[in-house]
Protein backbone atom coordinates (compact mmCIF):
# COMPACT_ATOMS: atom_id res chain seq x y z
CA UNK A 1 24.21 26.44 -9.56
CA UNK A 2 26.02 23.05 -9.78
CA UNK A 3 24.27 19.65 -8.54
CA UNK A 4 27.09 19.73 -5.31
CA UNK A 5 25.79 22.93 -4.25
CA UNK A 6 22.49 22.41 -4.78
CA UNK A 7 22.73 18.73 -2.89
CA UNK A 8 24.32 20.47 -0.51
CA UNK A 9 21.64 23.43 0.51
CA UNK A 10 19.07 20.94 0.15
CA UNK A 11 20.71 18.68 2.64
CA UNK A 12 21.45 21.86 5.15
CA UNK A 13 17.65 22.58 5.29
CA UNK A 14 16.40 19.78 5.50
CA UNK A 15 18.61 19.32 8.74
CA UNK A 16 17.70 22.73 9.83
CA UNK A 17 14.08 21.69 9.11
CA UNK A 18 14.16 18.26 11.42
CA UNK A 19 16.21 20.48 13.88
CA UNK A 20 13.18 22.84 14.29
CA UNK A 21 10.35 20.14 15.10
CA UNK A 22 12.36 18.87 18.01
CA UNK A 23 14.19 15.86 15.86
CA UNK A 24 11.41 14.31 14.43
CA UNK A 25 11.93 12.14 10.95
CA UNK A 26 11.78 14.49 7.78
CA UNK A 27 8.36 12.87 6.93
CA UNK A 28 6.64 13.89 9.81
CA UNK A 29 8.16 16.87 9.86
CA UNK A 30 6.78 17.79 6.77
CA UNK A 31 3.54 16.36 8.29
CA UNK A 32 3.46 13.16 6.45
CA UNK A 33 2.04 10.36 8.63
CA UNK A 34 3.70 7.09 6.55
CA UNK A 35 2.94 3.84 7.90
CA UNK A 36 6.35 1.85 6.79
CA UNK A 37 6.67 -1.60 5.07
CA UNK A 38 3.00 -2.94 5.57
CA UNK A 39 2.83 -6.22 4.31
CA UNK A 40 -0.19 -7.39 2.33
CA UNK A 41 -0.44 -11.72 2.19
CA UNK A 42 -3.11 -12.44 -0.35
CA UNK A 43 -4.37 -15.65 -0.60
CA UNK A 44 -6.11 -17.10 -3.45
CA UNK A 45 -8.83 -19.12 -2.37
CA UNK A 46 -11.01 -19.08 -5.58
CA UNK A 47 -10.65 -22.00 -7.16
CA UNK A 48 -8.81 -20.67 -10.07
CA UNK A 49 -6.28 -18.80 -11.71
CA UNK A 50 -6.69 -14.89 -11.47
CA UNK A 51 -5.22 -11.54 -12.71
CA UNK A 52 -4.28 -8.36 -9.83
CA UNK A 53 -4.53 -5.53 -11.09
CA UNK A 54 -4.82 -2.70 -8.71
CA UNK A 55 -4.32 -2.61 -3.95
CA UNK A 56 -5.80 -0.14 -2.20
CA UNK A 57 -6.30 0.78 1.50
CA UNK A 58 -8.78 2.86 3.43
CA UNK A 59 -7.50 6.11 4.78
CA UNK A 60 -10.29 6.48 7.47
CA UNK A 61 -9.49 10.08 8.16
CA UNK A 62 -10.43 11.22 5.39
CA UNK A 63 -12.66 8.04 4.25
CA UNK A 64 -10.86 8.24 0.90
CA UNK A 65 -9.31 4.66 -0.45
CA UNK A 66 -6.07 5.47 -1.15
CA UNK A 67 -4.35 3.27 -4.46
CA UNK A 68 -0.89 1.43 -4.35
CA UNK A 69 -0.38 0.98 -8.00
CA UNK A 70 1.34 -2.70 -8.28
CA UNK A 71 1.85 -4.57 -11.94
CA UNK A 72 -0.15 -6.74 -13.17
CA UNK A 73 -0.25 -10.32 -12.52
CA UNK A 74 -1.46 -13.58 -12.17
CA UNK A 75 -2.17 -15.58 -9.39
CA UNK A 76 -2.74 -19.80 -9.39
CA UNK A 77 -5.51 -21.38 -7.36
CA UNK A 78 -3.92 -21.34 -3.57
CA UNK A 79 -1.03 -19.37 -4.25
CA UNK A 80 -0.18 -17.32 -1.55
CA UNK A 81 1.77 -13.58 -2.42
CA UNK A 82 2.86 -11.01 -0.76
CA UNK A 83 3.07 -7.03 -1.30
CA UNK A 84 5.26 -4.61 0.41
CA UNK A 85 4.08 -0.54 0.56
CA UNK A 86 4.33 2.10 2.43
CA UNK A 87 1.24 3.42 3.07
CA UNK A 88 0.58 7.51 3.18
CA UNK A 89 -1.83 9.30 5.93
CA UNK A 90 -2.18 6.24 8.20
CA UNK A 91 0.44 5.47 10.15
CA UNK A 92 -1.02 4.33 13.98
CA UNK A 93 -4.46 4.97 12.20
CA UNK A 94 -7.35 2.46 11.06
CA UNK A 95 -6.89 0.83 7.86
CA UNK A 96 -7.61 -2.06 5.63
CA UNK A 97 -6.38 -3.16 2.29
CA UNK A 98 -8.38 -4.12 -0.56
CA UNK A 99 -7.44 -6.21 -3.55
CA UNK A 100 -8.70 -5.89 -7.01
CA UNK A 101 -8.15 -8.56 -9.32
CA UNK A 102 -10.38 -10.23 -12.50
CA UNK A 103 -11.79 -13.81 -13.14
CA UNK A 104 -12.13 -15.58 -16.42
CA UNK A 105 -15.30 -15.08 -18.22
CA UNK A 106 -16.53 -17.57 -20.26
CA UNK A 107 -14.71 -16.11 -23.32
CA UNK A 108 -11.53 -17.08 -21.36
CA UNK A 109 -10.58 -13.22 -20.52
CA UNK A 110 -10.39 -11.78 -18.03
CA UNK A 111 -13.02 -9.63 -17.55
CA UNK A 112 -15.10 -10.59 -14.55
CA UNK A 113 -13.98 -7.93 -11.54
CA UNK A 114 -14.21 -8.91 -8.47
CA UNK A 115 -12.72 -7.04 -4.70
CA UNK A 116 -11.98 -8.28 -1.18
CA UNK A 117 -10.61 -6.80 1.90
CA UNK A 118 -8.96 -7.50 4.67
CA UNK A 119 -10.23 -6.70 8.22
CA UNK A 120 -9.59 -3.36 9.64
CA UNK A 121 -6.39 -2.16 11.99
CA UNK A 122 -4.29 -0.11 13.68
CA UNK A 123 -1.56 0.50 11.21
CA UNK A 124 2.03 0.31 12.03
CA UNK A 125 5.70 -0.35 10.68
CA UNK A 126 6.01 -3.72 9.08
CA UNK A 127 2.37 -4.72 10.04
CA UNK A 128 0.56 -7.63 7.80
CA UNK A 129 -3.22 -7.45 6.54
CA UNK A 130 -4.29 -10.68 5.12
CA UNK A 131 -6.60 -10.69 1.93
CA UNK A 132 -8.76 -13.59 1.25
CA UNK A 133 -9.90 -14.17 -2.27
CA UNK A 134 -12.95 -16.05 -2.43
CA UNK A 135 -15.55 -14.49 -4.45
């Protein structure tokens, strides 16, 4: 089967797919609940430079933290960032992000982990959850 045709029947079901749950988007159709372009603002309120490494949020349904993998990098002293996702299993649901990121140890690497959250929501499209770092 050539990629036309198969573009093609894939494109026909998924039409006759939305078409059966009374015109609902494809990802809900498929009972995905996707909360869309949630912005995360972290601030950097430590006091120093540090290295992100990993964003999660809390999927309260199923109390599982769910991970957004995002590259590494680092952040100055009272930089502010932000971090676009779309976040699985939560959409109109409780949530809250967390932000993982390391600290210079006295070796000057970065080995010292520390975490911080934001407060807890209602998630929904373009929403923003603000992380402090402080600790």
């Amino acid at each position: 089967m050539n990629t036309r045709v198969m573009t093609a029947a894939a494109t026909a079901l998924t039409l006759a797919l939305t078409g059966l749950v009374g015109g609902a988007e494809p990802a809900q159709a498929f009972g995905f609940d996707v909360c869309k372009k949630v912005k995360t603002k972290i601030v950097n309120r430590t006091g120093e430079q540090v290295k992100i490494y990993d964003l999660d949020y809390h999927d309260y349904g199923s109390d599982l933290w769910r991970s957004e993998p995002v590259d590494d990098f680092y952040m100055p002293a009272n930089e502010v960032r932000f971090i676009t996702r779309n976040l699985e299993n939560v959409n109109e649901a409780r949530t809250q992000i967390r932000i993982k990121y390391k600290k210079l140890d006295s070796d000057g690497e970065y080995r010292i982990k520390a975490k911080d959250w934001s407060a807890s929501s209602t998630c929904s499209k373009n929403k923003t959850y603000v992380v402090y770092l402080d600790n």
